[in-house]
N, C-alpha and C. Protein backbone atom coordinates (compact mmCIF):
# COMPACT_ATOMS: atom_id res chain seq x y z
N UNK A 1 -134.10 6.71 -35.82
CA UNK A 1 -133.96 5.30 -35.57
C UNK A 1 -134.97 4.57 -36.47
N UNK A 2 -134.66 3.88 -37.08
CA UNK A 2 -135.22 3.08 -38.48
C UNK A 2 -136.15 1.60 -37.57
N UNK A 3 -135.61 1.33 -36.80
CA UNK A 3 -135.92 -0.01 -36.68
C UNK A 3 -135.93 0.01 -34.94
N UNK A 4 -137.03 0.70 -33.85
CA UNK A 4 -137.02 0.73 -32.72
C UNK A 4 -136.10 -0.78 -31.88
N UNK A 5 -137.78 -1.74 -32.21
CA UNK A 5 -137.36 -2.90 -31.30
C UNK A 5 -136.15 -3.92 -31.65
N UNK A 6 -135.66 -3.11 -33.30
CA UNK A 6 -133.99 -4.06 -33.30
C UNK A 6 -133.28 -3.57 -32.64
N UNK A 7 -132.77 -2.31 -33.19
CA UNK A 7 -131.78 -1.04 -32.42
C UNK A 7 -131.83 -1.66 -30.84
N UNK A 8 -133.18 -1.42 -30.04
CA UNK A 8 -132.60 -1.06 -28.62
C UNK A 8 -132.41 -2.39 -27.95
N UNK A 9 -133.71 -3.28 -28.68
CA UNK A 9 -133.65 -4.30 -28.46
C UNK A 9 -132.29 -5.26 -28.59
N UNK A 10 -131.18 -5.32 -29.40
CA UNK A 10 -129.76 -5.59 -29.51
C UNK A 10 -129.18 -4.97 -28.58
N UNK A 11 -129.27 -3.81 -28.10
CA UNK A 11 -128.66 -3.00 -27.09
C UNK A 11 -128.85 -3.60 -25.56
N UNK A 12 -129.93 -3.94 -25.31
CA UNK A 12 -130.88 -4.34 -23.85
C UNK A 12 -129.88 -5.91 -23.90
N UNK A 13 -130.01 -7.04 -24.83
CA UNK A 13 -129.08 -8.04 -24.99
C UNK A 13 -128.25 -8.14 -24.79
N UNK A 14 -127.23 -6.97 -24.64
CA UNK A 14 -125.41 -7.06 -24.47
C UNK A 14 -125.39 -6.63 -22.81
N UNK A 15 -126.48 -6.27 -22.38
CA UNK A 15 -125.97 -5.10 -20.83
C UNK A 15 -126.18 -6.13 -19.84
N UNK A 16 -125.50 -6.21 -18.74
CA UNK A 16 -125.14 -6.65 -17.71
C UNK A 16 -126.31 -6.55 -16.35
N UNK A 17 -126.87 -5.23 -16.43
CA UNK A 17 -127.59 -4.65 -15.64
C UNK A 17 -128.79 -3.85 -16.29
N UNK A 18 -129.72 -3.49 -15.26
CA UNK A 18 -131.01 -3.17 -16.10
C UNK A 18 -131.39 -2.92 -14.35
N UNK A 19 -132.16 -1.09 -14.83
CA UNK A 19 -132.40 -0.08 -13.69
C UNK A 19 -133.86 -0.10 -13.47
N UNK A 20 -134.32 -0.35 -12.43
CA UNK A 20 -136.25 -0.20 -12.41
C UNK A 20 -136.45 0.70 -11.75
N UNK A 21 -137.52 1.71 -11.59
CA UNK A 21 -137.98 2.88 -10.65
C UNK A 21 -139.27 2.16 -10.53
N UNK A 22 -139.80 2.84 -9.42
CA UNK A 22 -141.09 2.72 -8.89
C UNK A 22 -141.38 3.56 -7.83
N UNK A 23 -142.88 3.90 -7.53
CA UNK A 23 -143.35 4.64 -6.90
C UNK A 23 -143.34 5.00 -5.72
N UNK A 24 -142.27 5.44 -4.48
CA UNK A 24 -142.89 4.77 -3.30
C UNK A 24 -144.31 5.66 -2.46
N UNK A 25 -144.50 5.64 -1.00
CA UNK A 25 -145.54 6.23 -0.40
C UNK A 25 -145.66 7.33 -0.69
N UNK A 26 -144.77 8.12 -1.22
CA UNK A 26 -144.82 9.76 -0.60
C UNK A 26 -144.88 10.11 -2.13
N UNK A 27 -144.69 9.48 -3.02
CA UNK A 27 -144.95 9.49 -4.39
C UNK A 27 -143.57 9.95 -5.30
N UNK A 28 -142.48 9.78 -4.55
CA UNK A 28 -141.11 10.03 -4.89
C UNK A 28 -140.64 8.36 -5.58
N UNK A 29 -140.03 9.01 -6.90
CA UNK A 29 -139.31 7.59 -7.67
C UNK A 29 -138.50 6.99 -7.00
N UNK A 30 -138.10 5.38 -6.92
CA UNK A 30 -137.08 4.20 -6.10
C UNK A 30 -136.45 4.07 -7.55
N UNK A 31 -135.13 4.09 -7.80
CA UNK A 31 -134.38 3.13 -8.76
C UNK A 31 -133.55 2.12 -8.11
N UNK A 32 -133.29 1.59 -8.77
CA UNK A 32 -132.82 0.21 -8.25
C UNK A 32 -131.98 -0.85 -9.19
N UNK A 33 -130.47 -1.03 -9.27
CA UNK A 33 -130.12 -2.02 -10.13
C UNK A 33 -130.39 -2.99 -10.08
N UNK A 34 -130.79 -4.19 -10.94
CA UNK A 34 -131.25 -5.14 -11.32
C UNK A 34 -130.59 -6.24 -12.48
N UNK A 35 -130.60 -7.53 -12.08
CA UNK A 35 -129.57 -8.29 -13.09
C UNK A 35 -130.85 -7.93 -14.07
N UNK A 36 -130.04 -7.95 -15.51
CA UNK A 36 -131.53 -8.29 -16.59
C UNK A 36 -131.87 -9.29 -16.39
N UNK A 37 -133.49 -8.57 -17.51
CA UNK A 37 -134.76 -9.47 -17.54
C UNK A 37 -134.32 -10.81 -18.08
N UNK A 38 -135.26 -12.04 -17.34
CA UNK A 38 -134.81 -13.19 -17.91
C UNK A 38 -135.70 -13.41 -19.18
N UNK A 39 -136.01 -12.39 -19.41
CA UNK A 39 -136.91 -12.90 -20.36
C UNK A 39 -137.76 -11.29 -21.24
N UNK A 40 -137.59 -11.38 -22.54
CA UNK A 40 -138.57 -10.11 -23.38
C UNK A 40 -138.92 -10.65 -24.61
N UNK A 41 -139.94 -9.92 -24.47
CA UNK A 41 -140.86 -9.68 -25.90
C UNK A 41 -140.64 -8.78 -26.48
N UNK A 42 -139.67 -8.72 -27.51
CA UNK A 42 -139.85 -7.54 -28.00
C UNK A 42 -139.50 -6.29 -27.15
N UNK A 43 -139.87 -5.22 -27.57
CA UNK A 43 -139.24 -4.20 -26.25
C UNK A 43 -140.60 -4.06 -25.76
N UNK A 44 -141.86 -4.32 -25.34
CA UNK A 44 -142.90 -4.42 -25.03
C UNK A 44 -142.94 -5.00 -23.71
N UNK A 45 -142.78 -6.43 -23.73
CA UNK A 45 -142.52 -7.32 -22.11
C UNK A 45 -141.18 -7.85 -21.56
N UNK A 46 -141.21 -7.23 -20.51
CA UNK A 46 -139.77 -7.68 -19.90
C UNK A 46 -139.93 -8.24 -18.74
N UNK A 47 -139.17 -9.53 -17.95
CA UNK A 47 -139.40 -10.81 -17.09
C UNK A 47 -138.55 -10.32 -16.36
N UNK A 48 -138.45 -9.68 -14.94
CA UNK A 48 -137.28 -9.71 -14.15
C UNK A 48 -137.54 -10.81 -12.54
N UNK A 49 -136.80 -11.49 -12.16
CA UNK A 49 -136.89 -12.51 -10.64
C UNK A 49 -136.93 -11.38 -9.94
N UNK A 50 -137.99 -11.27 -8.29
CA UNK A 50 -137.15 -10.70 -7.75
C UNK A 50 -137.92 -11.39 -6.52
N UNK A 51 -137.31 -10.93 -5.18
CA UNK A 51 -138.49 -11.62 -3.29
C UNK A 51 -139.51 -11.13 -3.71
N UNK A 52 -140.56 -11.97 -3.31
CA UNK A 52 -141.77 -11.50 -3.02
C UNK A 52 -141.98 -10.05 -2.02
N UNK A 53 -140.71 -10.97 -1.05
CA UNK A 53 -140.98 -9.80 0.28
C UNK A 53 -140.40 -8.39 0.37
N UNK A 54 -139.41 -7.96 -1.01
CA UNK A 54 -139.08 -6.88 -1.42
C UNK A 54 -139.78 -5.46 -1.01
N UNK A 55 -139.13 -4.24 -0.65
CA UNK A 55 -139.76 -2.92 -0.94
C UNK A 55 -140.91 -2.85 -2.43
N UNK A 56 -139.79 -2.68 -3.31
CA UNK A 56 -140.16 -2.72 -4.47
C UNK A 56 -141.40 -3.42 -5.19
N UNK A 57 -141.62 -4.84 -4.85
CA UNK A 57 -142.56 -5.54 -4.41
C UNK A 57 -143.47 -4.92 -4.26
N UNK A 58 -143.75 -4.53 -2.82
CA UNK A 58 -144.73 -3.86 -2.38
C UNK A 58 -145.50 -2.46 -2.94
N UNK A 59 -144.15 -1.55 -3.33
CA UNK A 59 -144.47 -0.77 -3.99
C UNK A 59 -145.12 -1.14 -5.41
N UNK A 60 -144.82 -1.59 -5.84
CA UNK A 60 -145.21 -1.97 -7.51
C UNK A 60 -146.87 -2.66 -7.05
N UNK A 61 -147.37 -3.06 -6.17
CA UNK A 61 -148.42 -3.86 -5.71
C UNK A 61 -149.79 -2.50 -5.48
N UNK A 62 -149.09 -1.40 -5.17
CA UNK A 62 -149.87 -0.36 -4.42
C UNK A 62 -149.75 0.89 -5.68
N UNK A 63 -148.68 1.06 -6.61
CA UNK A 63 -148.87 1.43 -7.97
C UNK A 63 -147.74 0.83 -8.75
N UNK A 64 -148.45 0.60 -9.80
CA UNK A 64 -148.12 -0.23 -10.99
C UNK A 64 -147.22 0.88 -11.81
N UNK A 65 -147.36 2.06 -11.88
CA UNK A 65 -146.44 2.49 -12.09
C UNK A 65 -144.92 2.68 -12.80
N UNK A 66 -143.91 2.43 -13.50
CA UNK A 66 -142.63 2.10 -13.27
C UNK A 66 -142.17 2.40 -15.08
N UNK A 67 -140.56 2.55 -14.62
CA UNK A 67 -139.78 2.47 -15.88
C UNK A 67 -138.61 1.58 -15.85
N UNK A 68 -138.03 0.90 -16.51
CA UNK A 68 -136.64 0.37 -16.52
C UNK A 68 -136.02 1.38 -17.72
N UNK A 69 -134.29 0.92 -17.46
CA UNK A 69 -133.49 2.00 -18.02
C UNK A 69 -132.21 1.04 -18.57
N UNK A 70 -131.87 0.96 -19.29
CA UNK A 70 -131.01 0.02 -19.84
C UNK A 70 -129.85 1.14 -20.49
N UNK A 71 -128.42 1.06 -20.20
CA UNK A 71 -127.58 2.07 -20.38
C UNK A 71 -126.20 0.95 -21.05
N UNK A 72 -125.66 1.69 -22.26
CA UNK A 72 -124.71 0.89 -22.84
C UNK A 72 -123.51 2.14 -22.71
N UNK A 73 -122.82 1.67 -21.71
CA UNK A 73 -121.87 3.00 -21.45
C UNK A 73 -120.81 2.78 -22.33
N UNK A 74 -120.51 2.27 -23.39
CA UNK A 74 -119.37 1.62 -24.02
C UNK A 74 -119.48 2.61 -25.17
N UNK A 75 -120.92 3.03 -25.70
CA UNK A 75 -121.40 3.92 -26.71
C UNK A 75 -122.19 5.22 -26.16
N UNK A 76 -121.99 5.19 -24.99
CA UNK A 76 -122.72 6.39 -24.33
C UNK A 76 -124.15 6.44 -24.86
N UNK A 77 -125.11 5.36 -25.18
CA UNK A 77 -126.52 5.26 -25.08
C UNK A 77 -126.95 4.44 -24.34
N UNK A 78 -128.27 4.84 -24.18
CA UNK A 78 -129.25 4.65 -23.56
C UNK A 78 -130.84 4.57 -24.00
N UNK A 79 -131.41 3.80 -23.19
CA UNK A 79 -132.93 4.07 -23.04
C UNK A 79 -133.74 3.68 -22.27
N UNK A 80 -134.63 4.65 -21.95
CA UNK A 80 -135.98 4.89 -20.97
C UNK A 80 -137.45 4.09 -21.67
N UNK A 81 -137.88 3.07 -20.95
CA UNK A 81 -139.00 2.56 -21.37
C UNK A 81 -139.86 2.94 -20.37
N UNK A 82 -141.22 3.28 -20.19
CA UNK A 82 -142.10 4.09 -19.61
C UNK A 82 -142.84 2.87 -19.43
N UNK A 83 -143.76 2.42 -18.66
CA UNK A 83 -144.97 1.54 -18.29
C UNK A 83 -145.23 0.99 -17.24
N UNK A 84 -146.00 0.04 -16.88
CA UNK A 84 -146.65 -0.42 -15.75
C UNK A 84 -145.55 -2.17 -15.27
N UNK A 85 -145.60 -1.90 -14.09
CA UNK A 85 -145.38 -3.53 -13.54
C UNK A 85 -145.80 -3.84 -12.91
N UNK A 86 -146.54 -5.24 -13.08
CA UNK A 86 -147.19 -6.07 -12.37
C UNK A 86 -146.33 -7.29 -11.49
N UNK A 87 -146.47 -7.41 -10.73
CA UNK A 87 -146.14 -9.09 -9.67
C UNK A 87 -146.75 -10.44 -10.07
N UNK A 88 -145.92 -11.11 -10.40
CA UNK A 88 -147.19 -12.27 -11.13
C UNK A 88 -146.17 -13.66 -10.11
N UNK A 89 -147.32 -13.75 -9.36
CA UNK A 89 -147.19 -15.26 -8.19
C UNK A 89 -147.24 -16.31 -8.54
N UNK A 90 -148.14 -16.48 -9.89
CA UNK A 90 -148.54 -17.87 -10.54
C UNK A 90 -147.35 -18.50 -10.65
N UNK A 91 -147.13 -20.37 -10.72
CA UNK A 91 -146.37 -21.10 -11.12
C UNK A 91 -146.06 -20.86 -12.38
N UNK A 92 -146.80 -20.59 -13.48
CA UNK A 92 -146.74 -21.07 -14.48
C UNK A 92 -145.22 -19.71 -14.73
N UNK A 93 -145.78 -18.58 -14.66
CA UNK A 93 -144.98 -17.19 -14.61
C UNK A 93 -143.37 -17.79 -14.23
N UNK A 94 -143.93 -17.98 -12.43
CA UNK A 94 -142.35 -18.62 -12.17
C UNK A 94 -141.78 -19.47 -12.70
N UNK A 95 -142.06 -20.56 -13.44
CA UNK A 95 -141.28 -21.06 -13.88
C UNK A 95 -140.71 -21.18 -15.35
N UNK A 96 -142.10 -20.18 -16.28
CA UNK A 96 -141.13 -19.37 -16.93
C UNK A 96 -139.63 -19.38 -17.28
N UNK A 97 -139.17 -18.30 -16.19
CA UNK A 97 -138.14 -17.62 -16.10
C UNK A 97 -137.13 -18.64 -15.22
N UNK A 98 -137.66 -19.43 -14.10
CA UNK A 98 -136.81 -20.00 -13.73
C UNK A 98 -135.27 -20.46 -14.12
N UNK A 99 -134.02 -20.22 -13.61
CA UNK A 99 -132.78 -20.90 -14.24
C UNK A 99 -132.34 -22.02 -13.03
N UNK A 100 -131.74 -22.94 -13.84
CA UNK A 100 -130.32 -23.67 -12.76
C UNK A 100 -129.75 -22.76 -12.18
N UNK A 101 -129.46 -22.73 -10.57
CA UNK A 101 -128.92 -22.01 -9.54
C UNK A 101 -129.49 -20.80 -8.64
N UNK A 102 -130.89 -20.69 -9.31
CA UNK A 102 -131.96 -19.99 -8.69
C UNK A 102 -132.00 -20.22 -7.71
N UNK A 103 -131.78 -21.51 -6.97
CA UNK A 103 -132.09 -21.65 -5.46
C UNK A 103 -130.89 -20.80 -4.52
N UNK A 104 -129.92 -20.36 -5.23
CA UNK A 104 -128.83 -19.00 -4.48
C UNK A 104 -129.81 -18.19 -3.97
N UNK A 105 -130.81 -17.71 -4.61
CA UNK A 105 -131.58 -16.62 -3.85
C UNK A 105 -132.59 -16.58 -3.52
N UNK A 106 -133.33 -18.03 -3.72
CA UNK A 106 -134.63 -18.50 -3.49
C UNK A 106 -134.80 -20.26 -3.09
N UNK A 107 -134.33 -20.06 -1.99
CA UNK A 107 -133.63 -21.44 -1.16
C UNK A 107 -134.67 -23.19 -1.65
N UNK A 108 -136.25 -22.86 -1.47
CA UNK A 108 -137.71 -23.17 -1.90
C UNK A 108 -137.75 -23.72 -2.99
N UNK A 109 -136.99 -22.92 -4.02
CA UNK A 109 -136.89 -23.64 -5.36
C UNK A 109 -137.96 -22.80 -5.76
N UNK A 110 -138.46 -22.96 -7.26
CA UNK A 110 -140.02 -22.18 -7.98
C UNK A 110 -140.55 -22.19 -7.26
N UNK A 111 -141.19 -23.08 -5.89
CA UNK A 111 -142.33 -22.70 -5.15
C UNK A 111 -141.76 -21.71 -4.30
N UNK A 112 -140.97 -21.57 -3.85
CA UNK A 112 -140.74 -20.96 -2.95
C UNK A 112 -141.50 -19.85 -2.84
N UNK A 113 -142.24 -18.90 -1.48
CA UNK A 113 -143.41 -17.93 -1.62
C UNK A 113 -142.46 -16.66 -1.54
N UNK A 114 -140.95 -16.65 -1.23
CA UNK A 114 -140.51 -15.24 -1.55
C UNK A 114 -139.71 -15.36 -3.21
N UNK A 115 -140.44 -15.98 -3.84
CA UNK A 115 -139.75 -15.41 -5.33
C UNK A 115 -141.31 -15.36 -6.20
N UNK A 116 -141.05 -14.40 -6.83
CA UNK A 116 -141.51 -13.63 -7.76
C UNK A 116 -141.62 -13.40 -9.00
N UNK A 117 -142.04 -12.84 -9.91
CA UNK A 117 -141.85 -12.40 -11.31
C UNK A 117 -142.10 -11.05 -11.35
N UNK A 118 -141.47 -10.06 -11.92
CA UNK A 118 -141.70 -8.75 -12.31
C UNK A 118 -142.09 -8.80 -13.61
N UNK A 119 -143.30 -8.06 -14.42
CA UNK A 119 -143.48 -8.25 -15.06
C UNK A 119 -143.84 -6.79 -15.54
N UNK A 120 -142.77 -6.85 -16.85
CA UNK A 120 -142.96 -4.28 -17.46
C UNK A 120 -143.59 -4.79 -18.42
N UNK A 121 -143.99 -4.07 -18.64
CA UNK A 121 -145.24 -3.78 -20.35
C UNK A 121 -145.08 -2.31 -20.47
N UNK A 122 -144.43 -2.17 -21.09
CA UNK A 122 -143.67 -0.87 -22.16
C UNK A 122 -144.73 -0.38 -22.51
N UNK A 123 -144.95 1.57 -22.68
CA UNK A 123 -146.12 1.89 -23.47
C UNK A 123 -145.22 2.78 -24.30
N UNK A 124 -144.20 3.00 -23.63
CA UNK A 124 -143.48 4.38 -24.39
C UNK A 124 -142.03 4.59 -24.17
N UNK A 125 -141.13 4.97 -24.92
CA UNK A 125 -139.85 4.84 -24.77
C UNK A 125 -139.26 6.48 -24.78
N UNK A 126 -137.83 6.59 -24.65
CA UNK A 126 -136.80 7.96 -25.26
C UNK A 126 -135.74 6.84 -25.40
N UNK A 127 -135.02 7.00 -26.01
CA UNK A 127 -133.85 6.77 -26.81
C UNK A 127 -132.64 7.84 -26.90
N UNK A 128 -131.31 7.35 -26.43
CA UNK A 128 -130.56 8.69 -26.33
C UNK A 128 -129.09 7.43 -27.58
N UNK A 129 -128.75 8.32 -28.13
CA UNK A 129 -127.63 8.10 -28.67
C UNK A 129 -126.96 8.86 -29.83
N UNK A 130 -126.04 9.27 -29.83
CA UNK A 130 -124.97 10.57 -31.02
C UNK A 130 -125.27 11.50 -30.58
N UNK A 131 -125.67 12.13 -28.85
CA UNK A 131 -125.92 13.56 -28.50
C UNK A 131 -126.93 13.63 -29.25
N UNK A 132 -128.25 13.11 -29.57
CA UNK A 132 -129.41 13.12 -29.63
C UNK A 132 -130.37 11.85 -28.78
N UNK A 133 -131.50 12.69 -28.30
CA UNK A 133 -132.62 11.42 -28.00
C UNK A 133 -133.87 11.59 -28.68
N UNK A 134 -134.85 10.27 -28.75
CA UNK A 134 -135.76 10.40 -30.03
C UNK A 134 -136.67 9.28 -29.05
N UNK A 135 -137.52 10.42 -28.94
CA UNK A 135 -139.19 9.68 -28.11
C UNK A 135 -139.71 8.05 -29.23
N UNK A 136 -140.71 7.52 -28.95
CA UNK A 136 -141.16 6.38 -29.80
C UNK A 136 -142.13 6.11 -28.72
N UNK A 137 -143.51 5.36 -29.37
CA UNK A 137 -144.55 4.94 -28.57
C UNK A 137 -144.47 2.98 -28.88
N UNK A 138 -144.86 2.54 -28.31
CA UNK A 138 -144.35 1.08 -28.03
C UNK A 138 -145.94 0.61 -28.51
N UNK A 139 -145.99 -0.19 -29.78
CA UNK A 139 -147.43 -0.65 -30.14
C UNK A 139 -147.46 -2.25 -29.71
């Protein structure tokens, strides 16, 4: 792969859905579908909404932990980004990402105290595509 954050990064753009794991108590992985991030940097930072009052939430609060997984089944690839997520409460975060019609799942509006920001910071990737996958470290 010549060009990491174009390649997957064009790929992450077209998909519908976008998979997060996280840690729970017993130290066994949670995945979880997820609309995509409203928001990336690069393949480095990725913005996902989610409740405050979430499992996941909580878990991500107690370890930071986590990967998202972005799958283009149309070409049978994929990829695994490896890193940490943080919860970010601040206004400034929420509103960010905020869209028109947000209040469907966050009645409050941006203030509202059950919405959230998920926030991944990528350290390391795999890459699967042509019946090959190809590791990469995320600078």
């Amino acid at each position: 792969m010549k060009d990491p954050e174009q390649t997957i990064g064009n790929m992450i753009d077209k998909q519908g859905v976008a998979f997060i794991a996280s840690i729970d108590e017993n130290g066994f992985p949670n995945a979880k579908a997820m609309l995509p991030p409203r928001k990336r940097e690069g393949i480095k930072k990725f913005y996902f909404t989610t409740n405050t009052s979430s499992m996941r939430v909580a878990q991500y609060k107690k370890n930071p932990k986590a990967c998202i997984y972005f799958c283009d089944r149309r070409f049978f690839r994929g990829v695994m980004l490896v890193g940490t997520m943080n919860v970010l409460e601040d206004q400034v975060s929420k509103k960010m990402i905020w869209q028109d019609g947000d209040t469907m799942y966050y009645p409050g509006g941006v203030t509202d105290p059950d919405y959230c920001v998920l926030c991944f910071t990528a350290q390391s990737g795999r890459y699967y595509a042509n019946f090959k996958s190809e590791d990469f470290k995320i600078i």
